[in-house]
C-alpha atoms as a PDB file:
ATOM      1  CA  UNK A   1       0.000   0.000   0.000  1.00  0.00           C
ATOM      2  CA  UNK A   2       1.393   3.496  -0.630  1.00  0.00           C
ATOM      3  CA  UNK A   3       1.778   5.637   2.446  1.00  0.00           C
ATOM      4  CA  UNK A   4       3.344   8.679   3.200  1.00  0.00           C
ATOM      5  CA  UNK A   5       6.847   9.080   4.521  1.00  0.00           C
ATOM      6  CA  UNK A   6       7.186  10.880   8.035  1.00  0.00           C
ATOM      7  CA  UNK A   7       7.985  14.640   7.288  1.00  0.00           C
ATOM      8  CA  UNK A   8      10.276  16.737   9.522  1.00  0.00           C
ATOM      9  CA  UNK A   9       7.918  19.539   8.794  1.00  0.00           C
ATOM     10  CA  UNK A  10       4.596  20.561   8.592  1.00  0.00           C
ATOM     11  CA  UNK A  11       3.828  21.145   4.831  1.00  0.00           C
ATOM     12  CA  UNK A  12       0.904  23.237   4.853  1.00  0.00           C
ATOM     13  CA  UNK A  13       0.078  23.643   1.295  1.00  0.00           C
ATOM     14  CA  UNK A  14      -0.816  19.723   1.240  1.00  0.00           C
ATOM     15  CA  UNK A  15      -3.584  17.746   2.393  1.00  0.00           C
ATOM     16  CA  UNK A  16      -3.704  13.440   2.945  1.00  0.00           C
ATOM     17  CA  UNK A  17      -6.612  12.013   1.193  1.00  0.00           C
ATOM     18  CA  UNK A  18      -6.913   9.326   3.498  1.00  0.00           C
ATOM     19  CA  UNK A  19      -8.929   6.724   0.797  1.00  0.00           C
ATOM     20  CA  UNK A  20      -6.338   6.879  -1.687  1.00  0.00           C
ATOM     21  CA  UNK A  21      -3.701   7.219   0.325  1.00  0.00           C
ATOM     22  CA  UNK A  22      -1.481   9.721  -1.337  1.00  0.00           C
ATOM     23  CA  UNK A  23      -0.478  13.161  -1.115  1.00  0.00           C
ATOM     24  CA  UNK A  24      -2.286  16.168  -3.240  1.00  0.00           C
ATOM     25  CA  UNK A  25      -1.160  19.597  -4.154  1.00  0.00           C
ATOM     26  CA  UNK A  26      -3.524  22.491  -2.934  1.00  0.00           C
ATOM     27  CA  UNK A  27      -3.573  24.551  -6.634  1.00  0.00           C
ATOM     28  CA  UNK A  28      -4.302  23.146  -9.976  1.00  0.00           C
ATOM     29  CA  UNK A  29      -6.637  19.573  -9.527  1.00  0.00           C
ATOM     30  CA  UNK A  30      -4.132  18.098 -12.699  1.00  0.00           C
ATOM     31  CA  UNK A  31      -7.393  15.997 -14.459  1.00  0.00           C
ATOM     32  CA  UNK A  32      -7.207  18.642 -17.043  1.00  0.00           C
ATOM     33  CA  UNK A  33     -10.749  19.451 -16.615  1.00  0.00           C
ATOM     34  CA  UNK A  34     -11.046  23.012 -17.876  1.00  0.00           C
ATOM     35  CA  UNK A  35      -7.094  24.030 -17.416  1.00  0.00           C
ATOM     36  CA  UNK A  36      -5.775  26.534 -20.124  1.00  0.00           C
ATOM     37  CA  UNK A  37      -3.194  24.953 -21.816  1.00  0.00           C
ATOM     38  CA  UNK A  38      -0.611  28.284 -20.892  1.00  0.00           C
ATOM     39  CA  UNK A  39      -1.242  28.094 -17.474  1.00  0.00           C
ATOM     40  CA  UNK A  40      -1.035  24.125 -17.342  1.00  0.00           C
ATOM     41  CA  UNK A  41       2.450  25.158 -18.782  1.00  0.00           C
ATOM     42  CA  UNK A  42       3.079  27.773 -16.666  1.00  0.00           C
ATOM     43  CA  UNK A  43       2.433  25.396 -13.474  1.00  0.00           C
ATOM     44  CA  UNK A  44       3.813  22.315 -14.802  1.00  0.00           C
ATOM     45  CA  UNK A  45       7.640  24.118 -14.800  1.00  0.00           C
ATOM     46  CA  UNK A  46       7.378  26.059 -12.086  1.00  0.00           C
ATOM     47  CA  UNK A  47      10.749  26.911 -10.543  1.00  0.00           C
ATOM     48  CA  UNK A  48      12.199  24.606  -7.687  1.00  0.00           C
ATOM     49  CA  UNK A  49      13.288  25.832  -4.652  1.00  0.00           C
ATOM     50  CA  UNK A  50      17.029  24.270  -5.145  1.00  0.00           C
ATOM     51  CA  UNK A  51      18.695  27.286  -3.356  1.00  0.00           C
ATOM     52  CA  UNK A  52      16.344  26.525  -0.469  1.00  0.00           C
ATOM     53  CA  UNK A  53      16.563  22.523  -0.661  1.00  0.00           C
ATOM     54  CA  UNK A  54      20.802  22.792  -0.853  1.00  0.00           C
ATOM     55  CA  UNK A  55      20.464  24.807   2.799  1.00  0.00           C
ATOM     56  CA  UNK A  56      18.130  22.442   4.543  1.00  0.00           C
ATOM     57  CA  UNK A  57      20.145  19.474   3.145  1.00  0.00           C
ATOM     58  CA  UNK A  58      23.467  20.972   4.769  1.00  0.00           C
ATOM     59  CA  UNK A  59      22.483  21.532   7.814  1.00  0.00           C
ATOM     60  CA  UNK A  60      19.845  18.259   8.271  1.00  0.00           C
ATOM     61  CA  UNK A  61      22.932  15.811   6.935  1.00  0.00           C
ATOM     62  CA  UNK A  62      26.169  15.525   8.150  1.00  0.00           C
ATOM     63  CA  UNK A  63      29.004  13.377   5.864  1.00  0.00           C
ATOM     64  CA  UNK A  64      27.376  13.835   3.004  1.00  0.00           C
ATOM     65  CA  UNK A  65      28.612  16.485   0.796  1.00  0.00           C
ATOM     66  CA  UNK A  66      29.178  14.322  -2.421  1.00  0.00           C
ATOM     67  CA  UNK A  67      25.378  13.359  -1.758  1.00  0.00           C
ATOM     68  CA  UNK A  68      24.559  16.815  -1.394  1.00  0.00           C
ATOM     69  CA  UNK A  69      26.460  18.393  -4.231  1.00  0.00           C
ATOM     70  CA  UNK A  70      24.918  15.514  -6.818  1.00  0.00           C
ATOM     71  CA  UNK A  71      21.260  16.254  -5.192  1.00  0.00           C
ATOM     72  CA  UNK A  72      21.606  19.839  -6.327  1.00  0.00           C
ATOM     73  CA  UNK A  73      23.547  19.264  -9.575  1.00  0.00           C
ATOM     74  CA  UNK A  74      21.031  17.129 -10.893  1.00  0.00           C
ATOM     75  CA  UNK A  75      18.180  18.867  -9.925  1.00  0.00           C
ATOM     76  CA  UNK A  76      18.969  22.481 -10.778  1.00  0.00           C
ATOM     77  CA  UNK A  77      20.139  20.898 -14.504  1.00  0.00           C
ATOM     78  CA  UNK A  78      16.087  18.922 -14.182  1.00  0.00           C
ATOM     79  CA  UNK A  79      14.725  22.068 -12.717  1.00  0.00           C
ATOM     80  CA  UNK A  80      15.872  24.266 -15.896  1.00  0.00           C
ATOM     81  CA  UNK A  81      16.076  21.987 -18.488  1.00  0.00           C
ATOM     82  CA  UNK A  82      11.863  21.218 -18.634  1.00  0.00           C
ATOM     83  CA  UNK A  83      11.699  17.907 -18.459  1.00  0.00           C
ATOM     84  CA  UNK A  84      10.153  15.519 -20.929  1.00  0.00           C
ATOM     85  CA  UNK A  85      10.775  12.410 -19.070  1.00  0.00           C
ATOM     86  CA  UNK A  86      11.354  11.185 -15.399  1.00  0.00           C
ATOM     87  CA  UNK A  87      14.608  11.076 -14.019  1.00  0.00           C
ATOM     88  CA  UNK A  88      15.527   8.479 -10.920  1.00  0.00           C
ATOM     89  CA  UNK A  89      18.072   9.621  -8.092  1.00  0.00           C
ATOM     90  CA  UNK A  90      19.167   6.145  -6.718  1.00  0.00           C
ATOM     91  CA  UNK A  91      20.335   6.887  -2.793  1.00  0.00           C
ATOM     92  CA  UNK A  92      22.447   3.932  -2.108  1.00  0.00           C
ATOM     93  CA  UNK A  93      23.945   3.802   1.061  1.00  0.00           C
ATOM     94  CA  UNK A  94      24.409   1.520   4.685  1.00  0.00           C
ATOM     95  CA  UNK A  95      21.646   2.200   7.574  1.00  0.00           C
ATOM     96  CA  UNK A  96      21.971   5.635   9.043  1.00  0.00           C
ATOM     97  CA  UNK A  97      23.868   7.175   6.867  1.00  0.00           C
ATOM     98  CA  UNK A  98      20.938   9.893   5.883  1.00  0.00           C
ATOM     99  CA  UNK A  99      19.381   8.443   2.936  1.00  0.00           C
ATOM    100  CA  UNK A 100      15.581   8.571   4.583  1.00  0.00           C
ATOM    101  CA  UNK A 101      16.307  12.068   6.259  1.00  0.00           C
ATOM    102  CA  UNK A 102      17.526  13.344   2.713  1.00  0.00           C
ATOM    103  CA  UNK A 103      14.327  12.206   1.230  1.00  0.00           C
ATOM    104  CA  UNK A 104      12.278  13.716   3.931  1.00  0.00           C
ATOM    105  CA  UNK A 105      13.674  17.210   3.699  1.00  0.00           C
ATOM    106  CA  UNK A 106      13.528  16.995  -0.067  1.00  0.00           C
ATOM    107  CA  UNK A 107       9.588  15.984   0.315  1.00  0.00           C
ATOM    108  CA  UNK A 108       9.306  18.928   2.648  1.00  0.00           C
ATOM    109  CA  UNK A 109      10.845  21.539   0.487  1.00  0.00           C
ATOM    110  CA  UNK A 110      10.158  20.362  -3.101  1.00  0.00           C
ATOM    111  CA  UNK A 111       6.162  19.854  -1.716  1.00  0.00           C
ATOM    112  CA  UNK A 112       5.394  23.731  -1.459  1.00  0.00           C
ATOM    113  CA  UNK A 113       5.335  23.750  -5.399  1.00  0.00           C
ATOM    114  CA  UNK A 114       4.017  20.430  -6.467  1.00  0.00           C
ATOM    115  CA  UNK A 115       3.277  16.955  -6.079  1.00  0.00           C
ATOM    116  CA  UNK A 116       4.347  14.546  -3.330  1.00  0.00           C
ATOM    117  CA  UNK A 117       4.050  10.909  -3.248  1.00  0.00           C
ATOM    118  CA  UNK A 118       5.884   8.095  -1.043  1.00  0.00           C
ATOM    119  CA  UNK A 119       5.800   4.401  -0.726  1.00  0.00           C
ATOM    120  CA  UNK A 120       7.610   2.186   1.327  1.00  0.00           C
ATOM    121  CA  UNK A 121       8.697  -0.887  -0.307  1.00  0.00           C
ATOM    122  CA  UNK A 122       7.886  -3.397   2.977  1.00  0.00           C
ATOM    123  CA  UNK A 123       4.722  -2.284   2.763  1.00  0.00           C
ATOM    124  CA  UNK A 124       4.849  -3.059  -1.269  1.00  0.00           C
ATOM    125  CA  UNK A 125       3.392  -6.996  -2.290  1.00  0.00           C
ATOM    126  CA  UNK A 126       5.781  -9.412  -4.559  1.00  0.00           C
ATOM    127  CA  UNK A 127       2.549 -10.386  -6.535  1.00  0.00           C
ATOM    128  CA  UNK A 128       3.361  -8.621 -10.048  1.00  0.00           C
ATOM    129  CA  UNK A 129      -0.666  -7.834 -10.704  1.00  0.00           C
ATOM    130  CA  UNK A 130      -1.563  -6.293  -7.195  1.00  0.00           C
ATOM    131  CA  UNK A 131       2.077  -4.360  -7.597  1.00  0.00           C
ATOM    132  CA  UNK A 132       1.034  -3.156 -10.616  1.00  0.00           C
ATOM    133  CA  UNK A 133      -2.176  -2.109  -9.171  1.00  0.00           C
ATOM    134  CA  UNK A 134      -0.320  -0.117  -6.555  1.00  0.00           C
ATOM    135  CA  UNK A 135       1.542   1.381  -8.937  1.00  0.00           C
ATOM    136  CA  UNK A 136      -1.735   2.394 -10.986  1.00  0.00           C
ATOM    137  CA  UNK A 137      -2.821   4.276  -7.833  1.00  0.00           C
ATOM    138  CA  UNK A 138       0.885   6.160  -7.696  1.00  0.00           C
ATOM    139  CA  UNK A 139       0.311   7.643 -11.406  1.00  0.00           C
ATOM    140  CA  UNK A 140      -3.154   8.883 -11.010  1.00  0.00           C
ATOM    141  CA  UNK A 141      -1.561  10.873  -8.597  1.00  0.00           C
ATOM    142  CA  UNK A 142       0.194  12.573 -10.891  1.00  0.00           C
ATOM    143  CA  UNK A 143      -0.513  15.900 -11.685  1.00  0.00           C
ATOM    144  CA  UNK A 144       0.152  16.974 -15.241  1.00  0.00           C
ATOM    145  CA  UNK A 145       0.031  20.440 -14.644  1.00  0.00           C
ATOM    146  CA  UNK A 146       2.270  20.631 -11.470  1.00  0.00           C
ATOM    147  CA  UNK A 147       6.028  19.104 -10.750  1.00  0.00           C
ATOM    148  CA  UNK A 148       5.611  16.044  -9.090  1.00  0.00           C
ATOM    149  CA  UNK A 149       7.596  13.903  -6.639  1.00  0.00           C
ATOM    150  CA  UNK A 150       7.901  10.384  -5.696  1.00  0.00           C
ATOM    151  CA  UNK A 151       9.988   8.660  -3.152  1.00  0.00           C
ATOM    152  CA  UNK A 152      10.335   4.802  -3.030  1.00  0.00           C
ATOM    153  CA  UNK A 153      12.023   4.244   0.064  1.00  0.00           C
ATOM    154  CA  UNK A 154      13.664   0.720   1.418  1.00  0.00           C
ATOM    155  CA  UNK A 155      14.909  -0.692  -1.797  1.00  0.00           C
ATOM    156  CA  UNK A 156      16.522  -3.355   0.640  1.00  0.00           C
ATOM    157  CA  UNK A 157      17.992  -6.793   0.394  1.00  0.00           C
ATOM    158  CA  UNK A 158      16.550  -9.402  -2.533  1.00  0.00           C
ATOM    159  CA  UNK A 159      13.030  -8.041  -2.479  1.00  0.00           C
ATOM    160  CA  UNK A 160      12.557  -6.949  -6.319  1.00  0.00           C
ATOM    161  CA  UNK A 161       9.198  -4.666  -5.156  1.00  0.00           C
ATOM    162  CA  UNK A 162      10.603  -1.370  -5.107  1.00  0.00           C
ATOM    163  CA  UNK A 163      12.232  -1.935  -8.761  1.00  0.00           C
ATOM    164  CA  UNK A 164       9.195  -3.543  -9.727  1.00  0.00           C
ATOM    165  CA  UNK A 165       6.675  -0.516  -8.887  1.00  0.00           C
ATOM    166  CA  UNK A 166       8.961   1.629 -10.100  1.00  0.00           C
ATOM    167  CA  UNK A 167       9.525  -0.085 -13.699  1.00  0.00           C
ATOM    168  CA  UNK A 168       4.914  -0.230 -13.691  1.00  0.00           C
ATOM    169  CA  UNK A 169       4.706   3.250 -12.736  1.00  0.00           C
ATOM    170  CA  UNK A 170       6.743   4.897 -15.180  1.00  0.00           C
ATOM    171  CA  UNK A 171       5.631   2.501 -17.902  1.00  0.00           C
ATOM    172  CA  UNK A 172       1.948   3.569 -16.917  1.00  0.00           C
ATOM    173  CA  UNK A 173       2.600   7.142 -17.510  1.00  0.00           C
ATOM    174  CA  UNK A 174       4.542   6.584 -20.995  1.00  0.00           C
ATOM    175  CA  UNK A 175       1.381   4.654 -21.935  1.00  0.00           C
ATOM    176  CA  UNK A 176      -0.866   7.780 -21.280  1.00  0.00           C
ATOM    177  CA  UNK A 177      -0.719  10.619 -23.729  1.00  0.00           C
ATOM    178  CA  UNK A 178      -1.785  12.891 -20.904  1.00  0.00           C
ATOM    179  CA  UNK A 179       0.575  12.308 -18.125  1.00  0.00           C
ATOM    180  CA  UNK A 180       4.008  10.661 -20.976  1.00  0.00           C
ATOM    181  CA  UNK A 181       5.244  14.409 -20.318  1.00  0.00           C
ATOM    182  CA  UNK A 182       4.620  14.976 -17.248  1.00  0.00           C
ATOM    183  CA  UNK A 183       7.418  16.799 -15.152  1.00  0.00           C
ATOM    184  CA  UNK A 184       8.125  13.609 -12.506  1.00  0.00           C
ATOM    185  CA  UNK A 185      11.599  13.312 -10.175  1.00  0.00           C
ATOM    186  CA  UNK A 186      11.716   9.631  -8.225  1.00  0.00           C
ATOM    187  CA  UNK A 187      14.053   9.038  -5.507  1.00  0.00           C
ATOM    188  CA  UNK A 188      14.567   5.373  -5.228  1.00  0.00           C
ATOM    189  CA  UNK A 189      16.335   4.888  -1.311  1.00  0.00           C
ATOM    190  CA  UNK A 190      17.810   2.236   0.458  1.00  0.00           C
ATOM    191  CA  UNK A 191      20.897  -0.156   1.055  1.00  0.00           C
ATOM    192  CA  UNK A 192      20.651  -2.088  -2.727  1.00  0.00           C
ATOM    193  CA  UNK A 193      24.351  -1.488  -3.853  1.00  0.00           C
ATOM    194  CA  UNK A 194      25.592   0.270  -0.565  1.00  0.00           C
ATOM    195  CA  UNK A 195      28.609  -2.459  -0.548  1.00  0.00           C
ATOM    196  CA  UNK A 196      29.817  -1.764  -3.907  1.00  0.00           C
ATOM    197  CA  UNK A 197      29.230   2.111  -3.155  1.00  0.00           C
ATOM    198  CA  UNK A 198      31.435   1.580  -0.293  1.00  0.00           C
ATOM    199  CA  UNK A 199      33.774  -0.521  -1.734  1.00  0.00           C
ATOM    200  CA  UNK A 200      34.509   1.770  -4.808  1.00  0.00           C
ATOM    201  CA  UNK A 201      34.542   4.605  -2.168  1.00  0.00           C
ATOM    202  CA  UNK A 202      37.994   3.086  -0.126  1.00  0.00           C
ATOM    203  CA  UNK A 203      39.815   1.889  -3.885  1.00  0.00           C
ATOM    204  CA  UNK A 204      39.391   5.645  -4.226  1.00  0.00           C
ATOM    205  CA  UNK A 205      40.905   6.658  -0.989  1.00  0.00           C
ATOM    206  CA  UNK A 206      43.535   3.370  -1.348  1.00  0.00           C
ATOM    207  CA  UNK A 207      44.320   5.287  -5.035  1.00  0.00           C
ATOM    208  CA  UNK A 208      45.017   8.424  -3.162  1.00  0.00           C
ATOM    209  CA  UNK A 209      43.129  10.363  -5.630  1.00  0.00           C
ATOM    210  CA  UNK A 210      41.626  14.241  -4.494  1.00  0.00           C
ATOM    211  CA  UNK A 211      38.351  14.596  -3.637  1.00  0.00           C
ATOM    212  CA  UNK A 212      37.904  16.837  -7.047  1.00  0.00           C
ATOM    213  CA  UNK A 213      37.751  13.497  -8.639  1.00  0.00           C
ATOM    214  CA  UNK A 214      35.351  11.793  -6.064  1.00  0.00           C
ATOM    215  CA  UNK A 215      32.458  13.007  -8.253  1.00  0.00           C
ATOM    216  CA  UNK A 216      33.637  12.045 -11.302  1.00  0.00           C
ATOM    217  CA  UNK A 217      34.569   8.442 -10.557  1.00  0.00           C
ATOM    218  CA  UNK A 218      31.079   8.121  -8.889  1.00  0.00           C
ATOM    219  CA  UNK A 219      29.623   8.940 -12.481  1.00  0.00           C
ATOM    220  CA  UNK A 220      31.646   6.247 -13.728  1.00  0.00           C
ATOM    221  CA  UNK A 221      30.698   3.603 -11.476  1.00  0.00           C
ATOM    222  CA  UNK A 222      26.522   3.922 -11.221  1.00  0.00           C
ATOM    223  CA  UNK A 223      26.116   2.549 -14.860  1.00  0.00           C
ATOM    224  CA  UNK A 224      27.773  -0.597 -13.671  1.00  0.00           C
ATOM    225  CA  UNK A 225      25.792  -0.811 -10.816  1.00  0.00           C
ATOM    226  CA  UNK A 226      22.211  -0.149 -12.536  1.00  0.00           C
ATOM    227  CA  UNK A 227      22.661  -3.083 -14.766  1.00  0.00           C
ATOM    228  CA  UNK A 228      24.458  -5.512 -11.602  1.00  0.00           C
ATOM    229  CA  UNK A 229      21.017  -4.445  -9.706  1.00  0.00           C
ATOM    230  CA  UNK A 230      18.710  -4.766 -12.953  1.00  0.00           C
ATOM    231  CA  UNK A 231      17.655  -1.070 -12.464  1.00  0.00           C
ATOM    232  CA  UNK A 232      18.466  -0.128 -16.163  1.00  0.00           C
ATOM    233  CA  UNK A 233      15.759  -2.630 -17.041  1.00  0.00           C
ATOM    234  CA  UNK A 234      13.112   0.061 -15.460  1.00  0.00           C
ATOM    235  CA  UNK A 235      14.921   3.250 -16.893  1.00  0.00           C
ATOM    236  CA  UNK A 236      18.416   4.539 -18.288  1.00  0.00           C
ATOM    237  CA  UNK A 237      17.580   8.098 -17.157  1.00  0.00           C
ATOM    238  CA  UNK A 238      18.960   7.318 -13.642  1.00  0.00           C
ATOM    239  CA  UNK A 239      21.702   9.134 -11.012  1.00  0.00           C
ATOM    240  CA  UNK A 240      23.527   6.841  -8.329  1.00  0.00           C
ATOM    241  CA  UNK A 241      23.688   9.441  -5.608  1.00  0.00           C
ATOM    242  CA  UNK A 242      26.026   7.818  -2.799  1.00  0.00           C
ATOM    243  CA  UNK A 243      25.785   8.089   0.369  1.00  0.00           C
ATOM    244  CA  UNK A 244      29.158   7.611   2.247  1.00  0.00           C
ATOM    245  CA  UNK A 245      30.998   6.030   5.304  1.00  0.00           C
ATOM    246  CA  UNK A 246      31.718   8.848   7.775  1.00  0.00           C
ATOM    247  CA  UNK A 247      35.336   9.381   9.655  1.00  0.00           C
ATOM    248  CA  UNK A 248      35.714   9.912  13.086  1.00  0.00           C
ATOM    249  CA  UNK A 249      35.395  13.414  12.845  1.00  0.00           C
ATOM    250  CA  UNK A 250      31.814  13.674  10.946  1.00  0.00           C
ATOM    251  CA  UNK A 251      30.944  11.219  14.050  1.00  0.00           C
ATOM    252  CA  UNK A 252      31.817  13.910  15.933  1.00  0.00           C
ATOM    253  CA  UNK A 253      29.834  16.443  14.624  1.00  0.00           C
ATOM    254  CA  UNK A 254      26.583  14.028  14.631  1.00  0.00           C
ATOM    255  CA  UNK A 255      26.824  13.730  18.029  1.00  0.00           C
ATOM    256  CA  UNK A 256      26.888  17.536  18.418  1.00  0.00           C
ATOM    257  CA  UNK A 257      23.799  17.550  16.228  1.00  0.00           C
ATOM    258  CA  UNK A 258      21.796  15.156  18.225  1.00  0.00           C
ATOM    259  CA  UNK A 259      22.708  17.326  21.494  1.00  0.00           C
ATOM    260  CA  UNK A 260      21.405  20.310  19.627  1.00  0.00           C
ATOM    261  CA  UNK A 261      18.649  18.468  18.473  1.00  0.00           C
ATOM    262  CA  UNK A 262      17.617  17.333  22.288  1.00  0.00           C
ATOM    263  CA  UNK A 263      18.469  20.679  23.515  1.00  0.00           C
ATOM    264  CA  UNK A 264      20.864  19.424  25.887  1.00  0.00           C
ATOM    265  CA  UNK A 265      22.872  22.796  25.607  1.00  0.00           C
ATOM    266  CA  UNK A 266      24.903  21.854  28.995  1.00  0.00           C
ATOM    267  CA  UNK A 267      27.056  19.826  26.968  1.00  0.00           C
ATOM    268  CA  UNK A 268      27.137  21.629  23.751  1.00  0.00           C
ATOM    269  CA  UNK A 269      28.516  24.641  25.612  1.00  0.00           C
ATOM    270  CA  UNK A 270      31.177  22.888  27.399  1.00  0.00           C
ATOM    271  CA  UNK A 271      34.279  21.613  25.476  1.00  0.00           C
ATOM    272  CA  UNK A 272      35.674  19.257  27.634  1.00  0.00           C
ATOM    273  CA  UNK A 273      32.014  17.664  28.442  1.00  0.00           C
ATOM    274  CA  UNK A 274      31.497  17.675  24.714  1.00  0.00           C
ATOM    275  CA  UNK A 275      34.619  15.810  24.222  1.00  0.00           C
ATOM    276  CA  UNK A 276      33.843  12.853  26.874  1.00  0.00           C
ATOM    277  CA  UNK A 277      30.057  12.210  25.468  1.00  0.00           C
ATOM    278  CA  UNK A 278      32.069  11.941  21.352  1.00  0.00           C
ATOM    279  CA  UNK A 279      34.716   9.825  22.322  1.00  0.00           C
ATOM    280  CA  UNK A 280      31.841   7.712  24.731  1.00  0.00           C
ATOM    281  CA  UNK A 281      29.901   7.001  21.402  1.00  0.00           C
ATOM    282  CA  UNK A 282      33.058   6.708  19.303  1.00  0.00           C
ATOM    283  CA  UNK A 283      34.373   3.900  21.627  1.00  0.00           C
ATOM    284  CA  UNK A 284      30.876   2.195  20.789  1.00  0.00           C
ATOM    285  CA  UNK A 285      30.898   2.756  17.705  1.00  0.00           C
ATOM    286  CA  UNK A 286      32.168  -0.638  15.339  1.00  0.00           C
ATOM    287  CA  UNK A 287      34.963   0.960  13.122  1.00  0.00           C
ATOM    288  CA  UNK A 288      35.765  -0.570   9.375  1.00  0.00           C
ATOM    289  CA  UNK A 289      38.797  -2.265   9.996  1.00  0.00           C
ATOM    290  CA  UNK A 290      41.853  -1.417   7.778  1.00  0.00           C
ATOM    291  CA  UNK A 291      40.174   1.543   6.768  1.00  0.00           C
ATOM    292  CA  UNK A 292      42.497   4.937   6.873  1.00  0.00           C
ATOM    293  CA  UNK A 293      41.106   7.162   8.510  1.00  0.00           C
ATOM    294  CA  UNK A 294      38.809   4.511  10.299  1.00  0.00           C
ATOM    295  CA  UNK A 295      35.338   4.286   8.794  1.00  0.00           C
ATOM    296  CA  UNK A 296      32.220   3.888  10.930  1.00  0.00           C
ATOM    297  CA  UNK A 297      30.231   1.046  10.120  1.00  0.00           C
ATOM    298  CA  UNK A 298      27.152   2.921  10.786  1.00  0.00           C
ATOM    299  CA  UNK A 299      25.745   6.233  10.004  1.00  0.00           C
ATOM    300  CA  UNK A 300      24.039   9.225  11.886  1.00  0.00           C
ATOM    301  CA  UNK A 301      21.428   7.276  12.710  1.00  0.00           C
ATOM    302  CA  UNK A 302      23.374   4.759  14.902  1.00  0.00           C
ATOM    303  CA  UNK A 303      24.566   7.871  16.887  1.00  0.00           C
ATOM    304  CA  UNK A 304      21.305   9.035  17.783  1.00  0.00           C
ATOM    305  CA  UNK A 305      20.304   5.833  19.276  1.00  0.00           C
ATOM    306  CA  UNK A 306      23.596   5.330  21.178  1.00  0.00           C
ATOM    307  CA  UNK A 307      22.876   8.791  22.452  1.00  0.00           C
ATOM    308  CA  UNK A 308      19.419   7.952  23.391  1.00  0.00           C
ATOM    309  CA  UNK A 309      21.117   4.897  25.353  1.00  0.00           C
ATOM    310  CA  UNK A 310      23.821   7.385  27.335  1.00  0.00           C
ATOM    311  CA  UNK A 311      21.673  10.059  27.661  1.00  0.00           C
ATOM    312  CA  UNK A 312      20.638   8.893  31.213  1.00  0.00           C
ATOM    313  CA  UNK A 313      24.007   8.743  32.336  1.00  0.00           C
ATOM    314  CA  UNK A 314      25.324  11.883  30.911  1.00  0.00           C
ATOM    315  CA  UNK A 315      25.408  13.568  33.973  1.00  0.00           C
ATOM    316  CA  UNK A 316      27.537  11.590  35.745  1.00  0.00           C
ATOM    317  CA  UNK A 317      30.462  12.689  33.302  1.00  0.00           C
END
């Protein structure tokens, strides 16, 4: 069933039509009924708030500025360019490393001028029919007159759902003449690929190669990993966008973002306090071994729930 993804934000210019399950933009209805073709035009490019999005992505994610700089690459290029067809960014990336949190800020930015639409893929079936019947639901969501966004989050494991909604839903709009050109971005999210993402990413720092290259080699590697993961068999007009294993300093500054995010300022003010609670969730922290500098295993999100573990005893540092 398709269900919304939690938002870090109220977005007030949407409303959840409970029966259908899916998000719908306040503005033009997008069933053509009556809509100048101009102003269908007019709507159906409007503008994206990438300045905006690129702001609330640094500050929400910390680690991730290749994710971040092909995020905003990509879309300002889609944003301008007037789309014809869909284009797929493909988070790859281990547990907690800010794929999720990237798609929710994304929904909460990108949904003040269009479309929104999420699905989770446990909640997806395996049976081909009732997937495509899911899928049927996602593209008369679409609104032809707006810009519309889907996320398809937990592309996980073996489980071919996720790739398999995907590959009916953007069949379903080529097949209709009213929605073929619509102006659709997808953000397909999870841990598919995240080893060879990872794997590529220390050959790169083994190679000693700059970072000025780090986006360039990424480029390289995602049409290798579309076909290994059968995703080119849904579309070609995909970006990997990878989401990397963070040193001990990014660590460091996600456990200052968690404090700030509880509000426990007594810590955040105090160096030497500050210190003791990083290195306390550093030293539980599983490290990639032979890794230089040492990789964490785990993203943000393992910090926050180490914090949420210590937090009873931080006051006994």
């Amino acid at each position: 069933m398709a269900i919304p993804l939690p938002f870090f934000e109220v977005i007030t210019s949407l409303y959840m039509k409970w029966d259908r399950m899916e998000w719908k933009w306040n503005g033009i209805s997008g069933m053509n009924g009556g809509i100048d073709d101009d102003a269908c035009l007019q709507t159906k490019y409007t503008p994206l708030p990438v300045a905006q999005l690129q702001g609330r992505l640094r500050k929400n994610l910390v680690g991730q500025s290749l994710a971040i700089e092909t995020i905003i690459d990509n879309l300002s290029e889609f944003s301008e360019s007037k789309p014809s067809r869909p284009l797929v960014l493909w988070f790859s990336g281990r547990k907690g490393s800010g794929k999720t949190l990237a798609a929710n800020v994304m929904s909460s930015v990108l949904g003040q001028k269009g479309r929104v639409q999420a699905v989770v893929s446990s909640h997806l079936p395996e049976d081909q029919e009732v997937l495509q019947q899911e899928a049927e639901l996602l593209i008369r969501g679409v609104d032809p007159c707006a810009p519309n966004f889907l996320v398809i989050d937990g592309w996980d494991g073996d489980s071919l759902s996720a790739l398999g909604i995907l590959k009916f839903f953007l069949k379903g709009l080529l097949d209709d003449e009213n929605l073929r050109n619509s102006n659709v971005l997808v953000v397909l999210s999870g841990t598919r690929a995240a080893r060879g993402v990872e794997e590529h990413f220390l050959d790169f720092l083994r190679g000693g190669r700059g970072k000025e290259d780090l986006h360039h080699d990424f480029t390289n590697l995602s049409i290798a990993l579309q076909d290994k993961h059968l995703l080119s068999r849904a579309t070609r007009s995909v970006v990997l966008v990878p989401f990397l294993p963070m040193d001990a300093v990014q660590v460091r500054r996600c456990v200052t973002r968690e404090l700030l995010m509880v509000e426990r300022w007594e810590f955040v003010v105090d160096e030497v306090a500050l210190a003791k609670v990083q290195q306390q969730v550093l030293d539980l922290i599983e490290m990639e071994p032979g890794t230089d500098p040492p990789l964490a295993a785990l993203g943000c999100g393992r910090v926050s729930f180490l914090l949420t573990l210590l937090l009873p005893h931080l006051q006994e540092l």
